[in-house]
PDB file of N, CA and C in Angstrom:
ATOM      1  N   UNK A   1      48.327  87.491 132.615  1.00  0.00           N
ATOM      2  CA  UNK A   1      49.346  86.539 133.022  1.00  0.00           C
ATOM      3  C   UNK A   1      49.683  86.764 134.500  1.00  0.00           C
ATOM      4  N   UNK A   2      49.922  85.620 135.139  1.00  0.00           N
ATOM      5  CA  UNK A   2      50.210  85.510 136.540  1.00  0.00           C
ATOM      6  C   UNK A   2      51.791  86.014 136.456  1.00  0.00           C
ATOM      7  N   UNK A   3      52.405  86.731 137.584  1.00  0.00           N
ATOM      8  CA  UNK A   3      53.497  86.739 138.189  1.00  0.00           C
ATOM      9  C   UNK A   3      54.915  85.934 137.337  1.00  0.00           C
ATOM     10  N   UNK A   4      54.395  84.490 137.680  1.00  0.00           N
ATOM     11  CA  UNK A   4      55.198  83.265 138.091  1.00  0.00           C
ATOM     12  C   UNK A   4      55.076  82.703 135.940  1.00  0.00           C
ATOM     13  N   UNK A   5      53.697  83.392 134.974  1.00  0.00           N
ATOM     14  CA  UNK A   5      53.790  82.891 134.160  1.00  0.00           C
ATOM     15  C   UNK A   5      54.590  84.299 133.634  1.00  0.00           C
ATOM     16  N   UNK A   6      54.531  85.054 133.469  1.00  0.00           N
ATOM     17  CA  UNK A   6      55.636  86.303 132.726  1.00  0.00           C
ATOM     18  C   UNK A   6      56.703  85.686 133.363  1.00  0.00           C
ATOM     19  N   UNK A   7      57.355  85.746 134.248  1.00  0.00           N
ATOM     20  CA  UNK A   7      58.696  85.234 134.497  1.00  0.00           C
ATOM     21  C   UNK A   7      59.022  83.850 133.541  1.00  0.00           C
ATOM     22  N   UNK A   8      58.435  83.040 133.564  1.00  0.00           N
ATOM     23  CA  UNK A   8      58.527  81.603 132.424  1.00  0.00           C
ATOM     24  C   UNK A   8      58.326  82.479 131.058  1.00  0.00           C
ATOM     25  N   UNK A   9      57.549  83.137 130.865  1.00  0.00           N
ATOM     26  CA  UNK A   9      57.408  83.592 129.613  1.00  0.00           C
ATOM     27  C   UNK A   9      58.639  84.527 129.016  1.00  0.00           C
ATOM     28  N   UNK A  10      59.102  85.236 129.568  1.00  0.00           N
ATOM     29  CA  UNK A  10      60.259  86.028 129.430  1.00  0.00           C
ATOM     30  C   UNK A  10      61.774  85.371 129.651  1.00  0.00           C
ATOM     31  N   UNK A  11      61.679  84.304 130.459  1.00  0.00           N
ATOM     32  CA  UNK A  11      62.943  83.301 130.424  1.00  0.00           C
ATOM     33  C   UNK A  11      62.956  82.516 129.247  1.00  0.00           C
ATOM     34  N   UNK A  12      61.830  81.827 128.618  1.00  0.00           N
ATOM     35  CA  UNK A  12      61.683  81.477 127.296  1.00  0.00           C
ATOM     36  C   UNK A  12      61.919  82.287 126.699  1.00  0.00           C
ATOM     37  N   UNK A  13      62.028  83.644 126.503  1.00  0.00           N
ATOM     38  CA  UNK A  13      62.080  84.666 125.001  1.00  0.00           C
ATOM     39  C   UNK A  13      63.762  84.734 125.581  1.00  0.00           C
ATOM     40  N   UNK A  14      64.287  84.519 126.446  1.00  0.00           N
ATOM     41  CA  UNK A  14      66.166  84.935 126.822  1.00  0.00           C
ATOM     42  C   UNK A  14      66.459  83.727 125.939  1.00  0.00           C
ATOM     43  N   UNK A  15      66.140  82.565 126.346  1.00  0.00           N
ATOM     44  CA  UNK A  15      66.352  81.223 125.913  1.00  0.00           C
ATOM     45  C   UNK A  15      66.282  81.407 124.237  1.00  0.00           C
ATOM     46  N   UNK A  16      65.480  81.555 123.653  1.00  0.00           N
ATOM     47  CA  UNK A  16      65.507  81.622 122.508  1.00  0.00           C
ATOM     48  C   UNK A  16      66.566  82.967 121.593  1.00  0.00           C
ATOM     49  N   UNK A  17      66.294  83.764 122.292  1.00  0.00           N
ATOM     50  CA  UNK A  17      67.370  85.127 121.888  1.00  0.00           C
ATOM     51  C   UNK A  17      68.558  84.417 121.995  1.00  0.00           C
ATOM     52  N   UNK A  18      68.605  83.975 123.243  1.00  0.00           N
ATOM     53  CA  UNK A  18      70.338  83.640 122.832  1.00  0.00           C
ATOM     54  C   UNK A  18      70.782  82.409 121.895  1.00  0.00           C
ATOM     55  N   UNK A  19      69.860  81.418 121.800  1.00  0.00           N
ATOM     56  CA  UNK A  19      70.538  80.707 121.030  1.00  0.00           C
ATOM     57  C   UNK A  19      70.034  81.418 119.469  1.00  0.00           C
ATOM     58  N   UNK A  20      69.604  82.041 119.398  1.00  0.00           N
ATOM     59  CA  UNK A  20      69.329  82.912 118.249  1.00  0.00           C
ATOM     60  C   UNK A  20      71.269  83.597 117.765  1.00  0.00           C
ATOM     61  N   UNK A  21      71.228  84.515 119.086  1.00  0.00           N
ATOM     62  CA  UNK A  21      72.345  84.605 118.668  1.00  0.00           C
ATOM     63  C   UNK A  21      74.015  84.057 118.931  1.00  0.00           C
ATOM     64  N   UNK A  22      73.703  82.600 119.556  1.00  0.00           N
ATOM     65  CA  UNK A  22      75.163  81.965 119.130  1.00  0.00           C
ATOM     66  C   UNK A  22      74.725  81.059 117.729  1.00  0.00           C
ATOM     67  N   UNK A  23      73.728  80.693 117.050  1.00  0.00           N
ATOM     68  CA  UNK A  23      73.794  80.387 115.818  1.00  0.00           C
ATOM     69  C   UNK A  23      74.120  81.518 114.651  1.00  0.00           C
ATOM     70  N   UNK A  24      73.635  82.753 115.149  1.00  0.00           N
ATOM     71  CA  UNK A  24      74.548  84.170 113.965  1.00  0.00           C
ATOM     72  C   UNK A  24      75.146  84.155 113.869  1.00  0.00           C
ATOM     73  N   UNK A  25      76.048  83.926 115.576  1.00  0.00           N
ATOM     74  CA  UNK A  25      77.612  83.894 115.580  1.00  0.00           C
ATOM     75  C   UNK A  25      78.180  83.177 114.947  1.00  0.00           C
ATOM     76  N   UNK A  26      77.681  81.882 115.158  1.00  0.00           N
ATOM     77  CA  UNK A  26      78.855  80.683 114.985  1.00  0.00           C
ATOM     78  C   UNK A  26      78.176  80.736 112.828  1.00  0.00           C
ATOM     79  N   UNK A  27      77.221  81.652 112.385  1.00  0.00           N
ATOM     80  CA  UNK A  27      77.385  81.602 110.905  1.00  0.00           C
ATOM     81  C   UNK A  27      77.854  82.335 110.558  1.00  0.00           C
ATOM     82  N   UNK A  28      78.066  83.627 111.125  1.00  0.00           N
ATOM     83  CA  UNK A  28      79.051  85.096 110.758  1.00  0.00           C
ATOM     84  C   UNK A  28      80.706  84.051 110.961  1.00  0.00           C
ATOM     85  N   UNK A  29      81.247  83.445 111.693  1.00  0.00           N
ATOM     86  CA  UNK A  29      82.535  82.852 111.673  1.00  0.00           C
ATOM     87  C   UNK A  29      82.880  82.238 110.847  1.00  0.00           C
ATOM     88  N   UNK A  30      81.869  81.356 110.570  1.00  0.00           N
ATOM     89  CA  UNK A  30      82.114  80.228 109.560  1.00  0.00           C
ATOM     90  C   UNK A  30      81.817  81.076 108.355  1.00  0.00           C
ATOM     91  N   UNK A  31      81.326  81.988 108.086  1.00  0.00           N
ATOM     92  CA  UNK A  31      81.513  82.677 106.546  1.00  0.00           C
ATOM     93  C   UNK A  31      82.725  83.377 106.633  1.00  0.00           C
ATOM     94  N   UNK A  32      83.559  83.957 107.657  1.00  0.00           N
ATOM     95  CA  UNK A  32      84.769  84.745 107.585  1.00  0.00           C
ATOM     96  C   UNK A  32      85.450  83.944 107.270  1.00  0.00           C
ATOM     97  N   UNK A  33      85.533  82.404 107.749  1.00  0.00           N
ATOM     98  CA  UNK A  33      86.625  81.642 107.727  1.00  0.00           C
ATOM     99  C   UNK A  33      86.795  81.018 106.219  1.00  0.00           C
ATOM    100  N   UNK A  34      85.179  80.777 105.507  1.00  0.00           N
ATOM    101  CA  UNK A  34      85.258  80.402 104.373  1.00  0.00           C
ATOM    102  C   UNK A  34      85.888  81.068 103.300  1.00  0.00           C
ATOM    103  N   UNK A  35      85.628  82.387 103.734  1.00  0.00           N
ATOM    104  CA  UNK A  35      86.080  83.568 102.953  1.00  0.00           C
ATOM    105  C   UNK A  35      87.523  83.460 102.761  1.00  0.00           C
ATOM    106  N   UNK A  36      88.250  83.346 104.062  1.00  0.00           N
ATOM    107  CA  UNK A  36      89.906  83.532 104.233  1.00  0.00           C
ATOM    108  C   UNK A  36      90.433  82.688 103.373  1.00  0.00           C
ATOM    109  N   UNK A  37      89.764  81.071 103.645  1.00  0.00           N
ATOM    110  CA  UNK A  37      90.118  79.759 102.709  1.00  0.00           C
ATOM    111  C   UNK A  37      90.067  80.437 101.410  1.00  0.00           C
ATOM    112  N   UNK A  38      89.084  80.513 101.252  1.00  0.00           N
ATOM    113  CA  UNK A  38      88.416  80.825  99.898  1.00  0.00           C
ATOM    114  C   UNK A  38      89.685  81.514  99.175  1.00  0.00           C
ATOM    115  N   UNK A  39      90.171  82.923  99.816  1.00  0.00           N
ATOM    116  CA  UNK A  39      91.130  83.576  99.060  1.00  0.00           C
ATOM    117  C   UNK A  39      92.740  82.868  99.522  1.00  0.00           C
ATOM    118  N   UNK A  40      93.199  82.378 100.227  1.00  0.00           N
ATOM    119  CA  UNK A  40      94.136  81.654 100.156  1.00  0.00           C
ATOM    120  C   UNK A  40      93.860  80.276  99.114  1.00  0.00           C
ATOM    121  N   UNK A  41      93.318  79.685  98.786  1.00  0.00           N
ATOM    122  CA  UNK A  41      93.019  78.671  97.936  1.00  0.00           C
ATOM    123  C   UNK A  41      93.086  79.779  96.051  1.00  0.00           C
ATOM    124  N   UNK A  42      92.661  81.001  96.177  1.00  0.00           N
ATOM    125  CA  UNK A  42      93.086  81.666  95.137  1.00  0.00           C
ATOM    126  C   UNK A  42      94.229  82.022  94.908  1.00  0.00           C
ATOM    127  N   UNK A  43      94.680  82.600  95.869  1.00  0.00           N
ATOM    128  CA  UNK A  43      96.457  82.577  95.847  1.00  0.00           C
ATOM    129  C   UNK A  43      97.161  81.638  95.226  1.00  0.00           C
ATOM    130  N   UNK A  44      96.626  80.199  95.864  1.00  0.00           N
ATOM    131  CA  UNK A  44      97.474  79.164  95.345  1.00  0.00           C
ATOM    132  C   UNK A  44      97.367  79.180  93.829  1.00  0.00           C
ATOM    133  N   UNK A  45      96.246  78.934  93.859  1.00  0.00           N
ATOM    134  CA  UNK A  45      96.017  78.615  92.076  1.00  0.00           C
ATOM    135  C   UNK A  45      96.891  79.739  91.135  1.00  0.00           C
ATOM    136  N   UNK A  46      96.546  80.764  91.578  1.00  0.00           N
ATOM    137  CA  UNK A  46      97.571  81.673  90.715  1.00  0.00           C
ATOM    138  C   UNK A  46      99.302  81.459  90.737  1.00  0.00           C
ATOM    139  N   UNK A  47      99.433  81.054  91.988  1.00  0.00           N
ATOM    140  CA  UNK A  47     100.732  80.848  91.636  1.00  0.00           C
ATOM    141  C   UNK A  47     101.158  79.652  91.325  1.00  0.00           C
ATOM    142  N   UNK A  48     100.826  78.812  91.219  1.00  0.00           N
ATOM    143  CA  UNK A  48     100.621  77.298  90.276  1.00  0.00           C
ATOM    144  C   UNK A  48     100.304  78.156  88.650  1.00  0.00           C
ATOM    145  N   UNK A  49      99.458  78.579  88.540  1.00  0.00           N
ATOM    146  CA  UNK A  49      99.477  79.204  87.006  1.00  0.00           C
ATOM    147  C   UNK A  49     100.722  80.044  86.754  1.00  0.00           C
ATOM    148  N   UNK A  50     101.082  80.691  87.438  1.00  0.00           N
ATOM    149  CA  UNK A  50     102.167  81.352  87.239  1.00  0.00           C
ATOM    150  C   UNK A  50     103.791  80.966  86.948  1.00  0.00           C
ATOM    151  N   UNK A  51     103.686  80.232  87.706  1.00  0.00           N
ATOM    152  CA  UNK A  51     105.135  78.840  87.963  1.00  0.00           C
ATOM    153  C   UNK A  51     104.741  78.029  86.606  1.00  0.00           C
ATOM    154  N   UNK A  52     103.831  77.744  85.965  1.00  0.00           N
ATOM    155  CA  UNK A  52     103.316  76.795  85.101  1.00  0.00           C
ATOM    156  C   UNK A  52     104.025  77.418  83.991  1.00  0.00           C
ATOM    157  N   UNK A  53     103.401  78.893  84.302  1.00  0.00           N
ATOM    158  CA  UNK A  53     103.686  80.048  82.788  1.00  0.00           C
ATOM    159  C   UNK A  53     105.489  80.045  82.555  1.00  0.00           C
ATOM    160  N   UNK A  54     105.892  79.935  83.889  1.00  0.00           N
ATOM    161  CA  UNK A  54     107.931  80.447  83.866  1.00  0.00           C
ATOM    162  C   UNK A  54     108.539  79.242  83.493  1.00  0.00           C
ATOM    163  N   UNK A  55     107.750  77.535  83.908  1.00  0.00           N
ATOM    164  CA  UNK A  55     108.151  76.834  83.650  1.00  0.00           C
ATOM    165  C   UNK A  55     107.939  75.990  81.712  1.00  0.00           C
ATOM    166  N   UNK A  56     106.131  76.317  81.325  1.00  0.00           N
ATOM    167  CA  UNK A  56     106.624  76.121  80.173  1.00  0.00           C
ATOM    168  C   UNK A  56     106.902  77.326  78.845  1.00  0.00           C
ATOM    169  N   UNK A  57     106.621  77.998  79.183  1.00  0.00           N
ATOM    170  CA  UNK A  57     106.634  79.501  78.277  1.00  0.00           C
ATOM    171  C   UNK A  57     107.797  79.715  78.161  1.00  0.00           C
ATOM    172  N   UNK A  58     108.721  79.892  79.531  1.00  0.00           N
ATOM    173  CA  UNK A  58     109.907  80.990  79.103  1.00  0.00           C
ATOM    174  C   UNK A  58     110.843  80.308  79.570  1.00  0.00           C
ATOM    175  N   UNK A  59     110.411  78.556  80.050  1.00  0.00           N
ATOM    176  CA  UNK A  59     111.711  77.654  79.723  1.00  0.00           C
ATOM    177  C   UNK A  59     112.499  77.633  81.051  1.00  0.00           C
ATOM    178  N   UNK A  60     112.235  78.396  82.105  1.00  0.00           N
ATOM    179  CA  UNK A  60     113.118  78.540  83.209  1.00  0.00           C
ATOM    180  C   UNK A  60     113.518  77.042  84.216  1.00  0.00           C
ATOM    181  N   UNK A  61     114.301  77.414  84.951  1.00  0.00           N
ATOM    182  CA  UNK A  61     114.882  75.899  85.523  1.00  0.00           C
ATOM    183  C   UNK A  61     114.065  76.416  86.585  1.00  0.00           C
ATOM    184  N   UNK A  62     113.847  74.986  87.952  1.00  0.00           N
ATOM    185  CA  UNK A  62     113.309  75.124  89.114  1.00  0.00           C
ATOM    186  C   UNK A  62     113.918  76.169  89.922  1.00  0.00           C
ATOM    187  N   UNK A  63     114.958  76.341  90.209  1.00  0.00           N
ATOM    188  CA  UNK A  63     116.023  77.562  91.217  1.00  0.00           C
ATOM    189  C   UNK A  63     115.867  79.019  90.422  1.00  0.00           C
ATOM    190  N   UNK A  64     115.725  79.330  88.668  1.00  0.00           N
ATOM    191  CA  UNK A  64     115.274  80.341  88.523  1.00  0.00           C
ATOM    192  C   UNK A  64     114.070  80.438  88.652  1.00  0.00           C
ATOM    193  N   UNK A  65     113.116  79.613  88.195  1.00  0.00           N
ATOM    194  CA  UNK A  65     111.648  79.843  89.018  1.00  0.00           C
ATOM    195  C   UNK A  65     111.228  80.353  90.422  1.00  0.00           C
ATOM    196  N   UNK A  66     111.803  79.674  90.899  1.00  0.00           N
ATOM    197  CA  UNK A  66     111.552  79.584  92.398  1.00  0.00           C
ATOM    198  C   UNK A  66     112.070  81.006  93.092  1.00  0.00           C
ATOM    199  N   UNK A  67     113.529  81.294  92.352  1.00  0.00           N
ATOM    200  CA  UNK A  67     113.810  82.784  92.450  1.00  0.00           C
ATOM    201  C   UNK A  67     112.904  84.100  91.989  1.00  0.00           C
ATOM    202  N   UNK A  68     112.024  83.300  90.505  1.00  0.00           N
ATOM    203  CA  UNK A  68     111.418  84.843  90.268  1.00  0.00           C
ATOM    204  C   UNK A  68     109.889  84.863  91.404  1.00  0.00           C
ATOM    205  N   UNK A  69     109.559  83.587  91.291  1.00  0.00           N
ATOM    206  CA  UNK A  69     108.306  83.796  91.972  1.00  0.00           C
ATOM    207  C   UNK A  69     108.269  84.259  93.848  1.00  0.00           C
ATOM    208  N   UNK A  70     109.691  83.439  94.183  1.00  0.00           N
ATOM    209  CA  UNK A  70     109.471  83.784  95.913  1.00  0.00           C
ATOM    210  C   UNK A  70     108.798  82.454  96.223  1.00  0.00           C
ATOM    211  N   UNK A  71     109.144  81.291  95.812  1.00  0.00           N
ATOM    212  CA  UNK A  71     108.796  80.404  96.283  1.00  0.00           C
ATOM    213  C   UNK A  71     109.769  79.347  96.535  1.00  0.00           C
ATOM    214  N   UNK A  72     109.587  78.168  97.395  1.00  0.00           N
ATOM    215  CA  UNK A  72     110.746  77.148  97.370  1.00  0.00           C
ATOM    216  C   UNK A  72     111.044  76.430  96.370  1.00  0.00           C
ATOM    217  N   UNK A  73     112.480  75.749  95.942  1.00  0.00           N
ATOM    218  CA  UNK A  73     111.984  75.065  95.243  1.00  0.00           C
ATOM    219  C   UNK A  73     111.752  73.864  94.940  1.00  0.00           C
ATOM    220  N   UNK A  74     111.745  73.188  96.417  1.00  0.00           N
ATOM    221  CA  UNK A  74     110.633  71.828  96.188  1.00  0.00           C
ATOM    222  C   UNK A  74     108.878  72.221  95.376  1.00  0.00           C
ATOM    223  N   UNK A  75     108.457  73.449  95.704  1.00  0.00           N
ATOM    224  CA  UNK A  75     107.206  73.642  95.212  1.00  0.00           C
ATOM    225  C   UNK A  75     107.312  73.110  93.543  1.00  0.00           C
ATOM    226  N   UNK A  76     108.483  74.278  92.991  1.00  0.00           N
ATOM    227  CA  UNK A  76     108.782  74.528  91.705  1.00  0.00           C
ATOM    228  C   UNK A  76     108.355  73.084  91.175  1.00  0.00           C
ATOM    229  N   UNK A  77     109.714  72.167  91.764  1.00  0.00           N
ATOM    230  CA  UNK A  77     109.540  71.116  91.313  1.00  0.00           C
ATOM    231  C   UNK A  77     108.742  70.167  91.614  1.00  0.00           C
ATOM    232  N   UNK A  78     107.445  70.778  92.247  1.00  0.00           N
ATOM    233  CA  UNK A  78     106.609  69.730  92.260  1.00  0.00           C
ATOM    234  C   UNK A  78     105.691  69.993  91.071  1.00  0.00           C
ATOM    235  N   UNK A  79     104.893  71.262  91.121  1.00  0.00           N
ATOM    236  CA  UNK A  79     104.747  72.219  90.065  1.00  0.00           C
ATOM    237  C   UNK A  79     105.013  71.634  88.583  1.00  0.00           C
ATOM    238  N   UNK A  80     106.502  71.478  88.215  1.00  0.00           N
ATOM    239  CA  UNK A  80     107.127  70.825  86.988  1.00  0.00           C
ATOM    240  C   UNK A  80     106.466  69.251  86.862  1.00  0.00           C
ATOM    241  N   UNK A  81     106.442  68.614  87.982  1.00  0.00           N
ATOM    242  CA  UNK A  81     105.891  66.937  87.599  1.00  0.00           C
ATOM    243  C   UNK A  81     104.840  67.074  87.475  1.00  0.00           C
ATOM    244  N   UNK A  82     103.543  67.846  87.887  1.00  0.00           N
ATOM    245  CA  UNK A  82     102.336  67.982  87.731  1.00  0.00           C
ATOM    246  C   UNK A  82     102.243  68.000  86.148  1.00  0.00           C
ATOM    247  N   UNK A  83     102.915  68.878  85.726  1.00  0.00           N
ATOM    248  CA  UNK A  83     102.817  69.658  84.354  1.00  0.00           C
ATOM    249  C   UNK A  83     102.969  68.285  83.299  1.00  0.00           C
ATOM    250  N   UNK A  84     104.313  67.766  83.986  1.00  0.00           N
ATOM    251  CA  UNK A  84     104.767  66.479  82.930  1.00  0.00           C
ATOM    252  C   UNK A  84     103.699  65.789  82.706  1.00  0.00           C
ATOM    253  N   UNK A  85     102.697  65.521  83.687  1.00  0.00           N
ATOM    254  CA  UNK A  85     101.518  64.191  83.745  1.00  0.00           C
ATOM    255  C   UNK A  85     100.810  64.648  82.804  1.00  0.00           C
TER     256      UNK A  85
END
């Protein structure tokens, strides 16, 4: 190889390395971020099951709900109309 073709040849292998690695990057992010969703979207559900359990199991009103769980209680009572449907 000439001079002038290793220099092209080795600027092509930078070129490719790097977008090599801003596509890792930008898939290592987007799996952290899915992940985070992922377990905040579990959170929710449990405490929708949980509010479900205080509201039809053990009979509680929205303000004691909302007191045992730590939640507001517009949630409660949204929670409660879901249930009614």
């Amino acid at each position: 190889m000439t001079k002038e073709e290793k220099m092209m040849y080795d600027s092509s292998l930078k070129y490719k390395w790097d977008n090599k690695n801003v596509l890792d990057y930008a898939r290592k992010e987007g799996i952290e971020e899915g992940r985070k969703e992922g377990i905040e979207e579990g959170k929710q559900e449990a405490m929708y099951a949980f509010l479900a359990n205080l509201i039809s199991k053990l009979g509680l009103s929205d303000e004691q709900a909302a007191d045992v769980a730590g939640v507001p209680v517009d949630y409660v009572a949204k929670v409660r109309a879901e249930l009614k449907k």
